[in-house]
Protein backbone atom coordinates (compact mmCIF):
# COMPACT_ATOMS: atom_id res chain seq x y z
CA UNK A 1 3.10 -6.93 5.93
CA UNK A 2 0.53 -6.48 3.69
CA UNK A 3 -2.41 -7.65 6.01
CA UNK A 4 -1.24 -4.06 7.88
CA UNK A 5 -3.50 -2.39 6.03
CA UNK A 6 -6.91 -4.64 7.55
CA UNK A 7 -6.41 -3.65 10.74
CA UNK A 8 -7.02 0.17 9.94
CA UNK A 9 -9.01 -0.28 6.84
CA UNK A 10 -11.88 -1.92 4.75
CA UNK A 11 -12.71 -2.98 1.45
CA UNK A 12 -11.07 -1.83 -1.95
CA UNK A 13 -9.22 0.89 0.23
CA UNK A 14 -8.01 -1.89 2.46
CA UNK A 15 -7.01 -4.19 -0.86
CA UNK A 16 -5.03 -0.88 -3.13
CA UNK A 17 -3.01 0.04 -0.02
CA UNK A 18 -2.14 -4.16 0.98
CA UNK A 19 -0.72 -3.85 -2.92
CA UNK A 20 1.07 -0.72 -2.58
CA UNK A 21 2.78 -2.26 1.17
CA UNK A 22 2.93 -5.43 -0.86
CA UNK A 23 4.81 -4.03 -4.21
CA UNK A 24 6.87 -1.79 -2.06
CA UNK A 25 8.21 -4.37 0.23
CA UNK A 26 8.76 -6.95 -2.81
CA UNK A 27 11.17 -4.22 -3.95
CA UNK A 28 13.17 -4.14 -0.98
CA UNK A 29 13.82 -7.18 -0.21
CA UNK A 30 14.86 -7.78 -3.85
CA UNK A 31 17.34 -4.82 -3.76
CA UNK A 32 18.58 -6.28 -0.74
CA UNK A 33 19.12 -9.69 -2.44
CA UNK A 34 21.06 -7.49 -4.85
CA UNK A 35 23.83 -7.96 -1.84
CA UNK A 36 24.56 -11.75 -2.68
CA UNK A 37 24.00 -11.29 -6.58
CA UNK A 38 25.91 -9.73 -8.83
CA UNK A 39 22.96 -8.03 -10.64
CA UNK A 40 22.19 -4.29 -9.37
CA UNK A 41 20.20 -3.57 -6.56
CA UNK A 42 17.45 -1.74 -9.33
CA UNK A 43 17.65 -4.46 -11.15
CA UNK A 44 16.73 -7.18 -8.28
CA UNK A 45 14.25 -5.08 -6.71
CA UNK A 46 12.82 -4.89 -10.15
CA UNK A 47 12.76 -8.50 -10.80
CA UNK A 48 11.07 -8.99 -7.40
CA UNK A 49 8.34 -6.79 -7.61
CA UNK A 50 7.61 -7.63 -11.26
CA UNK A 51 7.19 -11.36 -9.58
CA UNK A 52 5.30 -10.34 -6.83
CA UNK A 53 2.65 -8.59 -9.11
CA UNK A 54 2.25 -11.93 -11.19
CA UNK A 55 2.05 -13.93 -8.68
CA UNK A 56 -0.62 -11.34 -6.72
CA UNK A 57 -2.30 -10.97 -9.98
CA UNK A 58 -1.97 -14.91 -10.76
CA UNK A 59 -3.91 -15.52 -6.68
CA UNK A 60 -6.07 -12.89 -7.29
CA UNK A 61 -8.10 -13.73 -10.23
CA UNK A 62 -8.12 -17.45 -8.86
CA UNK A 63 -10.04 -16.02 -5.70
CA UNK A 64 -12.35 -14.41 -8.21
CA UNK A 65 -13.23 -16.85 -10.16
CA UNK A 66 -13.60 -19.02 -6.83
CA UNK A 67 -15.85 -17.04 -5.43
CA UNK A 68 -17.74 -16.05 -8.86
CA UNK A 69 -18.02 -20.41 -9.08
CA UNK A 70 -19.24 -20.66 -5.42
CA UNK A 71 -21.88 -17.87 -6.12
CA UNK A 72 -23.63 -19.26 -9.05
């Protein structure tokens, strides 16, 4: 889902609204896990999307510096 965006956009544009699709679908599909927990379906769409913004943090930075080492 969140390559959607690059087909209809470019740059910084194209990389805010891939987080938005990205944060927004991380929240669904933990509020739909909420169906097999026994936590709330807040609280597991929370949990998701709190992951999915480390982790997307986590891989971006490591592209950064990869490309700041490749550069120099």
């Amino acid at each position: 889902m969140p390559i959607i965006p690059f087909f209809f956009l470019s740059g910084y544009p194209a990389v805010i609204t891939a987080a938005i699709v990205s944060i927004i679908a991380h929240f669904l599909v933990g509020a739909g896990k909420s169906l097999v927990t026994v936590r709330t379906w807040w609280q597991s769409g929370l949990e998701m999307t709190v992951v999915g913004v480390i982790e997307g943090a986590i891989t971006y930075g490591l592209g950064f510096l990869g490309s700041m080492l490749i550069h120099h």
